[in-house]
PDB file of N, CA and C in Angstrom:
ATOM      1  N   UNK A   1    -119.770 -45.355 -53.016  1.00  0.00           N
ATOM      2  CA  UNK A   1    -120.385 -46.198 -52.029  1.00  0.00           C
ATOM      3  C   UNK A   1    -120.219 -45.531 -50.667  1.00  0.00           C
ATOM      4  N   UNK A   2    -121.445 -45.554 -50.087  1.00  0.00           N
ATOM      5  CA  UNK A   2    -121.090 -44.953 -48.636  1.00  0.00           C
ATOM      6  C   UNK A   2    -120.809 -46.191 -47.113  1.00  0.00           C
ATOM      7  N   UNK A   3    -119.701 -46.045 -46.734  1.00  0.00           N
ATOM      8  CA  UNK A   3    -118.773 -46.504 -45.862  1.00  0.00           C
ATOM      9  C   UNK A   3    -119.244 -45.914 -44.348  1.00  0.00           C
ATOM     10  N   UNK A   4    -119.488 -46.663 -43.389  1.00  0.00           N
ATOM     11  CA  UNK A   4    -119.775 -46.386 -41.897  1.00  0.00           C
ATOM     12  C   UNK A   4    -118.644 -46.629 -40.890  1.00  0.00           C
ATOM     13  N   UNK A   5    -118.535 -46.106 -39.991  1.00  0.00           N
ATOM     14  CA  UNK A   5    -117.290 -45.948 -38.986  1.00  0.00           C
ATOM     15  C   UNK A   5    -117.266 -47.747 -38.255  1.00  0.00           C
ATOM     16  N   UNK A   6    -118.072 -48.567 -38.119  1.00  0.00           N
ATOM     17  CA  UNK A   6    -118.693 -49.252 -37.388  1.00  0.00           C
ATOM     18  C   UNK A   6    -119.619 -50.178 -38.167  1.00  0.00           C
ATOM     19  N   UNK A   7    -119.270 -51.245 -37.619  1.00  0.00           N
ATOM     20  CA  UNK A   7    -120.389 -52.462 -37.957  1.00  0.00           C
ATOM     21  C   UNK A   7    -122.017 -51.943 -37.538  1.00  0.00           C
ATOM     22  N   UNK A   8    -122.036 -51.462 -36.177  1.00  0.00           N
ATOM     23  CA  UNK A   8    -123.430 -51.353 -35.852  1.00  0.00           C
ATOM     24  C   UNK A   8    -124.143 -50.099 -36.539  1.00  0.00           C
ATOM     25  N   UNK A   9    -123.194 -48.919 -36.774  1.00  0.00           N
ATOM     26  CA  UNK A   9    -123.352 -47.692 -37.977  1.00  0.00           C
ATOM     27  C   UNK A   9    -123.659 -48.920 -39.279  1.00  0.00           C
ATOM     28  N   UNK A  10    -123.050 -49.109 -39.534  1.00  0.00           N
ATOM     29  CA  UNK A  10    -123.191 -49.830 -41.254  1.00  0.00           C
ATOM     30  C   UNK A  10    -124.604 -50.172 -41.433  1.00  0.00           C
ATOM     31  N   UNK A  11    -125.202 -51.097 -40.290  1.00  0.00           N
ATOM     32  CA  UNK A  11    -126.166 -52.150 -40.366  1.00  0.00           C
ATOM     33  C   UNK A  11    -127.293 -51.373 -39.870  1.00  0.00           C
ATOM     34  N   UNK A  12    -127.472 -49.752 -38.898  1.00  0.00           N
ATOM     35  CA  UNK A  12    -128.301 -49.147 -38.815  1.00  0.00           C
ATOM     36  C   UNK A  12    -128.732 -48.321 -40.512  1.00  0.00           C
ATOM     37  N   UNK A  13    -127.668 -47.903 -40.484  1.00  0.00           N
ATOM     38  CA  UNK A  13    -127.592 -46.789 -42.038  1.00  0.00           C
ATOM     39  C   UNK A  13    -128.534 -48.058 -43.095  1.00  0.00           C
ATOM     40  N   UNK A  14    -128.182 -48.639 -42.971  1.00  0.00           N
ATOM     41  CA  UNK A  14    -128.975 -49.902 -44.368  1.00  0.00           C
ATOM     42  C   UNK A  14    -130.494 -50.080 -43.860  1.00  0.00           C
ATOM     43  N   UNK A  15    -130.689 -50.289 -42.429  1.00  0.00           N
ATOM     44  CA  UNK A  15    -132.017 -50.581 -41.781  1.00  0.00           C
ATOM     45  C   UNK A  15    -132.752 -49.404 -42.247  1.00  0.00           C
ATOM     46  N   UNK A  16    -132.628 -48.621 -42.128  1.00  0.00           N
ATOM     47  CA  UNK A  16    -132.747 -46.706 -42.107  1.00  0.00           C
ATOM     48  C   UNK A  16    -133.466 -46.863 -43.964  1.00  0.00           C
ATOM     49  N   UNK A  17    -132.743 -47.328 -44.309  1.00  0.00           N
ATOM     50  CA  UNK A  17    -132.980 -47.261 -46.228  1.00  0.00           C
ATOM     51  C   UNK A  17    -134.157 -48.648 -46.464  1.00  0.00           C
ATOM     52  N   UNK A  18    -133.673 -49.295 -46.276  1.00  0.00           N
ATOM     53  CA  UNK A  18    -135.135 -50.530 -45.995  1.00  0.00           C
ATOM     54  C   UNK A  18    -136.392 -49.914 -45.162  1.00  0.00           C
ATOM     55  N   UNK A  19    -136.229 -49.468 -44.198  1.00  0.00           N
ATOM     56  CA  UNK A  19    -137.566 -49.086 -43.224  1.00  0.00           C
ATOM     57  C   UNK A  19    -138.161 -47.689 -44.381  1.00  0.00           C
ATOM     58  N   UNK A  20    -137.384 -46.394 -44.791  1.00  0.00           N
ATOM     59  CA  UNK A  20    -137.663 -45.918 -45.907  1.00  0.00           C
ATOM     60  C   UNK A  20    -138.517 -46.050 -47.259  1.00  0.00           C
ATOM     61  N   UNK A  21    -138.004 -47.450 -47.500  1.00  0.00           N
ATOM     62  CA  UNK A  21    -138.643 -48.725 -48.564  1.00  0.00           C
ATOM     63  C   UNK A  21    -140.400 -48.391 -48.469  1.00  0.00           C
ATOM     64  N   UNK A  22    -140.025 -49.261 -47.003  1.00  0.00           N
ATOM     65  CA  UNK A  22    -141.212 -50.016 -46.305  1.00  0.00           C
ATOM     66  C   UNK A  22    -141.921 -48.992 -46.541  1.00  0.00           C
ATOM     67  N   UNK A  23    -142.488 -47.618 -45.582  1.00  0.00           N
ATOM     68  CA  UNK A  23    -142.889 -47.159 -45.759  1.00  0.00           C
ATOM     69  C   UNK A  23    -143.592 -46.081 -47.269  1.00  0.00           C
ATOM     70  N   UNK A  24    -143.138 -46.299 -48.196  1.00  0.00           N
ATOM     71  CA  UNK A  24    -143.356 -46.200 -49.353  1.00  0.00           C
ATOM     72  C   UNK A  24    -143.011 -45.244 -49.927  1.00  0.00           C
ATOM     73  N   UNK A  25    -141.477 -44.699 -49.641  1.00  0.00           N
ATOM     74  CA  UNK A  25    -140.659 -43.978 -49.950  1.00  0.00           C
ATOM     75  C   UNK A  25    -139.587 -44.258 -51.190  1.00  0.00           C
ATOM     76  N   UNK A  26    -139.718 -43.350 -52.150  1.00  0.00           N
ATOM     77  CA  UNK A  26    -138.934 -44.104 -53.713  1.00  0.00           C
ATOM     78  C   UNK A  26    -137.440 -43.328 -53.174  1.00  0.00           C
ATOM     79  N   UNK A  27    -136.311 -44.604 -52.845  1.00  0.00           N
ATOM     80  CA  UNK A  27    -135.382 -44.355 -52.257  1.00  0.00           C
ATOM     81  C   UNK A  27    -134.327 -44.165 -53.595  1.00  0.00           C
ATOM     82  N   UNK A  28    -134.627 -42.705 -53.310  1.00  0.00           N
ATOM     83  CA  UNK A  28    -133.384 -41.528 -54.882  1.00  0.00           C
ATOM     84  C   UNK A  28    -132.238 -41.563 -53.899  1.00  0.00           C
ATOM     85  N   UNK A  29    -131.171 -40.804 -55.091  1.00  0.00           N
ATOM     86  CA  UNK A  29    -130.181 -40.584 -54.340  1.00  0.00           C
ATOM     87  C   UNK A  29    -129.735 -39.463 -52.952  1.00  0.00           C
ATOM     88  N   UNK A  30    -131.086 -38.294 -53.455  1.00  0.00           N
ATOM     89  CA  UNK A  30    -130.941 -36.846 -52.017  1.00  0.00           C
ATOM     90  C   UNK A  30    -131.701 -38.199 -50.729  1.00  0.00           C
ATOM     91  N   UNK A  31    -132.492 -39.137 -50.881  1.00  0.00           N
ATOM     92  CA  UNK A  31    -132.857 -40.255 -49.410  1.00  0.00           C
ATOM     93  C   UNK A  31    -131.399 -40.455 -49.317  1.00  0.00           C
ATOM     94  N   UNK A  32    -131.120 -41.236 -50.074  1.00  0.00           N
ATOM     95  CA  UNK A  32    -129.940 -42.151 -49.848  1.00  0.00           C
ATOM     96  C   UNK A  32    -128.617 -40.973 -49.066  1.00  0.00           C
ATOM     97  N   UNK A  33    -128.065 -40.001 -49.329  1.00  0.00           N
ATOM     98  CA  UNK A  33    -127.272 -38.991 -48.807  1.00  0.00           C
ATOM     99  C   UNK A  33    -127.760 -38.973 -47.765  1.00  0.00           C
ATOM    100  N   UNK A  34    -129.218 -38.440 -47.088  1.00  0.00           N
ATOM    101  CA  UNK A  34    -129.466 -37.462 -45.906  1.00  0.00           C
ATOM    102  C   UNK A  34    -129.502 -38.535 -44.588  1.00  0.00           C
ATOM    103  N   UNK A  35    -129.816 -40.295 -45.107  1.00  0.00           N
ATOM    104  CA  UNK A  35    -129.865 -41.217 -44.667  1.00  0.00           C
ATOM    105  C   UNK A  35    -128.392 -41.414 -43.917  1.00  0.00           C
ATOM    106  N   UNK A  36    -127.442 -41.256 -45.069  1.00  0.00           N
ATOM    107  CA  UNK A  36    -125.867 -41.438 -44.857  1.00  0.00           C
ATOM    108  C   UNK A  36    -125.752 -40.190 -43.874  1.00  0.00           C
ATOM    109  N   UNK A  37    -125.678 -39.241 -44.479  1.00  0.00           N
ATOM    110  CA  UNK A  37    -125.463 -38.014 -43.135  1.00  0.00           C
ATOM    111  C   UNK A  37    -125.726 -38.275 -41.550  1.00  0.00           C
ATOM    112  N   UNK A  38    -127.093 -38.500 -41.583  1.00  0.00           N
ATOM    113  CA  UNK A  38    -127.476 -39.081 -40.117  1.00  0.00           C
ATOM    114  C   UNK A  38    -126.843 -40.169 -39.639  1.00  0.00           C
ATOM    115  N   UNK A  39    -126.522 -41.189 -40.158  1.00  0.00           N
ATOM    116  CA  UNK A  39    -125.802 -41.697 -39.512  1.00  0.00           C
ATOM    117  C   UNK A  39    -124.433 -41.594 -39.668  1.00  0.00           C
ATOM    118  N   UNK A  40    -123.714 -40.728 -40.234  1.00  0.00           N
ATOM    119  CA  UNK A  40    -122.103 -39.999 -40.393  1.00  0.00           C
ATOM    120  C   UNK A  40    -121.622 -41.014 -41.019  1.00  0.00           C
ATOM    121  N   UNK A  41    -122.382 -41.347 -42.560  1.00  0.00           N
ATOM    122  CA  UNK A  41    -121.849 -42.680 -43.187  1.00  0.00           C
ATOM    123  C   UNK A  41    -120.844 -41.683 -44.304  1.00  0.00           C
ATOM    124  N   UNK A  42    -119.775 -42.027 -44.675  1.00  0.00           N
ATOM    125  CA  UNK A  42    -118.881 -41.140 -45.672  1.00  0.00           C
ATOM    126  C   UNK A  42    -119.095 -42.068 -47.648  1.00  0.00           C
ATOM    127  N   UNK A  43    -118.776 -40.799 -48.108  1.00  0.00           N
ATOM    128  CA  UNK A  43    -119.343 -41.174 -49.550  1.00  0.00           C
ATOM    129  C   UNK A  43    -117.616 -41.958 -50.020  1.00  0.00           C
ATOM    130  N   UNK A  44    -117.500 -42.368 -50.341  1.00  0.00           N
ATOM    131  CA  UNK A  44    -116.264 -43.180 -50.995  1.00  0.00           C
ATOM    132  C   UNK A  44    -116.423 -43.110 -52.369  1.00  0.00           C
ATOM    133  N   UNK A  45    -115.999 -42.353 -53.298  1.00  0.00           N
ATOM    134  CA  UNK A  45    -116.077 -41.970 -54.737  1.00  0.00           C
ATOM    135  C   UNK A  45    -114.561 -43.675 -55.532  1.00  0.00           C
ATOM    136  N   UNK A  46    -114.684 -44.695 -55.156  1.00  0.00           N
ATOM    137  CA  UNK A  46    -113.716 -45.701 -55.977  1.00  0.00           C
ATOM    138  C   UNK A  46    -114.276 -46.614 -56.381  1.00  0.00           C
ATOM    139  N   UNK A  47    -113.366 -47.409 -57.738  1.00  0.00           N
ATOM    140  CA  UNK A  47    -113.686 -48.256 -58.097  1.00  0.00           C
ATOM    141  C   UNK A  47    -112.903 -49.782 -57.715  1.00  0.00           C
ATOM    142  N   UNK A  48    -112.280 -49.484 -56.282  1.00  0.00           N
ATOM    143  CA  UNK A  48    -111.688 -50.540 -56.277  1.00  0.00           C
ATOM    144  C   UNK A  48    -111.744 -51.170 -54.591  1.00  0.00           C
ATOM    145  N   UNK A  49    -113.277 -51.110 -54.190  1.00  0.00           N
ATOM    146  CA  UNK A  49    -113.231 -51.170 -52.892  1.00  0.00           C
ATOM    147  C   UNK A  49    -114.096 -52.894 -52.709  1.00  0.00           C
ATOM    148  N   UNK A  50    -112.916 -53.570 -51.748  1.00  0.00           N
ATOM    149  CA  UNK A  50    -113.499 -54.934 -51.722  1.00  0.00           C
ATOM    150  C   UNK A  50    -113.455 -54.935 -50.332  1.00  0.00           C
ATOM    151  N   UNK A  51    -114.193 -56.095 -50.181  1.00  0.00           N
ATOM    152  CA  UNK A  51    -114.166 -56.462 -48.433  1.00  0.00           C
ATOM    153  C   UNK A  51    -113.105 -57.297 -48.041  1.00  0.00           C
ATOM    154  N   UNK A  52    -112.741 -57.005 -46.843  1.00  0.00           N
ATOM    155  CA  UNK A  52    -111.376 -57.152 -46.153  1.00  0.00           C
ATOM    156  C   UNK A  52    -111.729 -58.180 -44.646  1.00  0.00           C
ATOM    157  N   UNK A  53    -112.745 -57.757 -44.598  1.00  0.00           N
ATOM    158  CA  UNK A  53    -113.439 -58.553 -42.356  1.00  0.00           C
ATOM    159  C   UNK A  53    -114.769 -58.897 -42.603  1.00  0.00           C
ATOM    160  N   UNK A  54    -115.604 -59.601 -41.851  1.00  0.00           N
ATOM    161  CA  UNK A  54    -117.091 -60.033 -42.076  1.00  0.00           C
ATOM    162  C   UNK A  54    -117.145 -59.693 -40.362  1.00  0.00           C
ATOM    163  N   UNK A  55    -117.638 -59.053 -39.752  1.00  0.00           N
ATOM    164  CA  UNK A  55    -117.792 -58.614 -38.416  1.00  0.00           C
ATOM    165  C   UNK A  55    -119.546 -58.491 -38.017  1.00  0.00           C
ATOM    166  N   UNK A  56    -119.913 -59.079 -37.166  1.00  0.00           N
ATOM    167  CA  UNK A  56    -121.493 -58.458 -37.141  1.00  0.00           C
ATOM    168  C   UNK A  56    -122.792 -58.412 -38.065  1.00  0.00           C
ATOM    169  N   UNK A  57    -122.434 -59.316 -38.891  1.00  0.00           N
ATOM    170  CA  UNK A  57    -123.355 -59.598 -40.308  1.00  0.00           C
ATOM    171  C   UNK A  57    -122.694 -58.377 -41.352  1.00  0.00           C
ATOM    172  N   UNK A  58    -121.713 -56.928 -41.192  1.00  0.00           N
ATOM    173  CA  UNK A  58    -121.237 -56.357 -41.706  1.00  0.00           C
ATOM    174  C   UNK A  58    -119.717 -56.116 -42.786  1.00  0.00           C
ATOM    175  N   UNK A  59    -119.780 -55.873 -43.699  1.00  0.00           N
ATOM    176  CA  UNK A  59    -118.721 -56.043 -44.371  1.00  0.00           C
ATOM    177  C   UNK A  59    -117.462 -54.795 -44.127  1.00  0.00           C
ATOM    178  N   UNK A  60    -115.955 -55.353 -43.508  1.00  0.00           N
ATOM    179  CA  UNK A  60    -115.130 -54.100 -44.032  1.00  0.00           C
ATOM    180  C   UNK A  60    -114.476 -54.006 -45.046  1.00  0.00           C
ATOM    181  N   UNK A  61    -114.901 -52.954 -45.363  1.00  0.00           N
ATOM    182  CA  UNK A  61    -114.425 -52.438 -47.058  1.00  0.00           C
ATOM    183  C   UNK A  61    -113.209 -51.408 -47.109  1.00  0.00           C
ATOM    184  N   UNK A  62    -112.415 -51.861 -48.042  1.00  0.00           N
ATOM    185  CA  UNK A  62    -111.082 -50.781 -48.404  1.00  0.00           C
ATOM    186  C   UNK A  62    -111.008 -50.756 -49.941  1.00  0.00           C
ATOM    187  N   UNK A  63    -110.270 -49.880 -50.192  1.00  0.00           N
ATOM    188  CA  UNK A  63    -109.390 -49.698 -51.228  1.00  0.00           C
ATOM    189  C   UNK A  63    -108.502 -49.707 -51.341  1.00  0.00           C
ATOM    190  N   UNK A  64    -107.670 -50.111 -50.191  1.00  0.00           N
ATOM    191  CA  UNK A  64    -106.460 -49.850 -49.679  1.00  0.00           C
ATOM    192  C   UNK A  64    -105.822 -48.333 -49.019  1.00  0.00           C
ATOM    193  N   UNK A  65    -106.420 -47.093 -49.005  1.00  0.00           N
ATOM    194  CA  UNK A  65    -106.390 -45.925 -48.830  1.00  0.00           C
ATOM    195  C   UNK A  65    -107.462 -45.507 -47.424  1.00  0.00           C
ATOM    196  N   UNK A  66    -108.794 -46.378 -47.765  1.00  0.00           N
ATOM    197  CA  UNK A  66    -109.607 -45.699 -47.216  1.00  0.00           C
ATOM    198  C   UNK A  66    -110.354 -46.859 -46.405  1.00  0.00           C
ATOM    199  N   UNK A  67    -110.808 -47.043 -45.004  1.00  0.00           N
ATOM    200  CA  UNK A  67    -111.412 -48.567 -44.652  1.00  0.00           C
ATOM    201  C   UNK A  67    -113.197 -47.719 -43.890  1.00  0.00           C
ATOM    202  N   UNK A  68    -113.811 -48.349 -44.035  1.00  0.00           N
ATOM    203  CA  UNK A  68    -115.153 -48.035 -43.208  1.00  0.00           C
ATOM    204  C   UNK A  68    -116.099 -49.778 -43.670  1.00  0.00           C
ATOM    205  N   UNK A  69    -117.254 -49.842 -43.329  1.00  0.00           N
ATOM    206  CA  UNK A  69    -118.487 -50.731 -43.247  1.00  0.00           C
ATOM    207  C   UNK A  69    -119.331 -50.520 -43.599  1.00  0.00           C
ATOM    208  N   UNK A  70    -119.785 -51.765 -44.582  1.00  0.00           N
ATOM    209  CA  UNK A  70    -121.235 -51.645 -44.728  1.00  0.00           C
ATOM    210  C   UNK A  70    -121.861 -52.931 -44.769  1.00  0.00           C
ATOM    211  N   UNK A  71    -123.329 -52.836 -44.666  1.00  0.00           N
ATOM    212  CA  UNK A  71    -124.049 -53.985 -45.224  1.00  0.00           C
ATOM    213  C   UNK A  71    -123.529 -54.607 -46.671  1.00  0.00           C
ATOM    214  N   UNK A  72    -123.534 -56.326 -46.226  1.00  0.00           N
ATOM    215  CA  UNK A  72    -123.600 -56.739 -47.650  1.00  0.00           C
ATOM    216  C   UNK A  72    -124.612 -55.967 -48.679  1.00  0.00           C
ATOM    217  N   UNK A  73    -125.534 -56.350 -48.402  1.00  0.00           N
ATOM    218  CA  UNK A  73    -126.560 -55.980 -49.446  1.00  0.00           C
ATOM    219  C   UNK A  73    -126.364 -54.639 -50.486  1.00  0.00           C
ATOM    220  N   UNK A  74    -125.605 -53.400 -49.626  1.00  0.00           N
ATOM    221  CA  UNK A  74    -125.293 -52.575 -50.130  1.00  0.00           C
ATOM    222  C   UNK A  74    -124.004 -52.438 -50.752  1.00  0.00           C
ATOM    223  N   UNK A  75    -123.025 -53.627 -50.412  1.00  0.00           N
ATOM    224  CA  UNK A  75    -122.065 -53.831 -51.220  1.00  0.00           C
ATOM    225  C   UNK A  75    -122.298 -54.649 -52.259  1.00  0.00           C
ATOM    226  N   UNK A  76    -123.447 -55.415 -52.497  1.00  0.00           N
ATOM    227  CA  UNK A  76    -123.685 -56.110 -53.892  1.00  0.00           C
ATOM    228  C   UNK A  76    -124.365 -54.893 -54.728  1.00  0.00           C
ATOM    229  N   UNK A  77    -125.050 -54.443 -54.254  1.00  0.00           N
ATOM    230  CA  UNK A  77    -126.198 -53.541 -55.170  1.00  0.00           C
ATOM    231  C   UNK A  77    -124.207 -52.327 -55.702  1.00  0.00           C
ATOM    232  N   UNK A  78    -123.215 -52.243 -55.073  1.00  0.00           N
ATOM    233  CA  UNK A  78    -121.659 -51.372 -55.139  1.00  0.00           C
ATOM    234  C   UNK A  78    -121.619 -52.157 -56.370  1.00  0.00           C
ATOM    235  N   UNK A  79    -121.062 -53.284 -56.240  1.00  0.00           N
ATOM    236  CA  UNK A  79    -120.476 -54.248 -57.439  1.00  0.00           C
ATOM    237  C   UNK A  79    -121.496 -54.588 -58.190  1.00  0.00           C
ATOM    238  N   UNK A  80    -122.709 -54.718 -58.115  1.00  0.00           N
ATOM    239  CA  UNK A  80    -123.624 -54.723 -59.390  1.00  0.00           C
ATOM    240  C   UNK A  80    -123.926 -54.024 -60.159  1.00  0.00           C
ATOM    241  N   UNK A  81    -123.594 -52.200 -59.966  1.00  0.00           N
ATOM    242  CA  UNK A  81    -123.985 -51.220 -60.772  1.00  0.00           C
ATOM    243  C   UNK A  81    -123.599 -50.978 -62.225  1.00  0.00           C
ATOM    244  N   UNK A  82    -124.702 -50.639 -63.099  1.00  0.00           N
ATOM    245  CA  UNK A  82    -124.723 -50.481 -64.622  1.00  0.00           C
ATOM    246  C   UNK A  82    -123.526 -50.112 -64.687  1.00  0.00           C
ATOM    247  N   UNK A  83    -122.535 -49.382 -64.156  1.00  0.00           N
ATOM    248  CA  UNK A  83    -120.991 -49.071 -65.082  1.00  0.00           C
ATOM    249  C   UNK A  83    -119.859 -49.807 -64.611  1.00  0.00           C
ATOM    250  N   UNK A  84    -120.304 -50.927 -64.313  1.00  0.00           N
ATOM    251  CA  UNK A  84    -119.103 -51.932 -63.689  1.00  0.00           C
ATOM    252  C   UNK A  84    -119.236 -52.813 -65.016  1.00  0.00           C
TER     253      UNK A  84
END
């Protein structure tokens, strides 16, 4: 899951992937990375990252090791994935 420094990072990086959408872009995973890059969102490789703060319509997420933000939306689509 990719993690943002910042509530207002979190909630741009997600806008960024929706506006993507919109325009009629099939959002793979090389969108989804170059999306994260630009906005200096970090990849978080765990399976044990829950939300901790609700700040700004944004969620903070840890694992206990590691803390950054994201959109809900992109933390349900985290916890909904086929190998959970």
């Amino acid at each position: 899951m990719y993690l943002c420094r910042s509530p207002l990072i979190a909630g741009s990086f997600w806008g960024d992937i929706i506006s993507a959408q919109r325009l009629g872009i099939q959002v793979k995973k090389d969108i989804v990375e170059s999306l994260a890059d630009q906005n200096q969102c970090m990849f978080v490789a765990s399976e044990n990252l829950k939300p901790i703060d609700f700040v700004a319509g944004e969620l903070a997420i840890t694992d206990g090791s590691v803390k950054g933000w994201a959109d809900p939306h992109l933390y349900i689509l985290y916890i909904n994935r086929p190998n959970n």
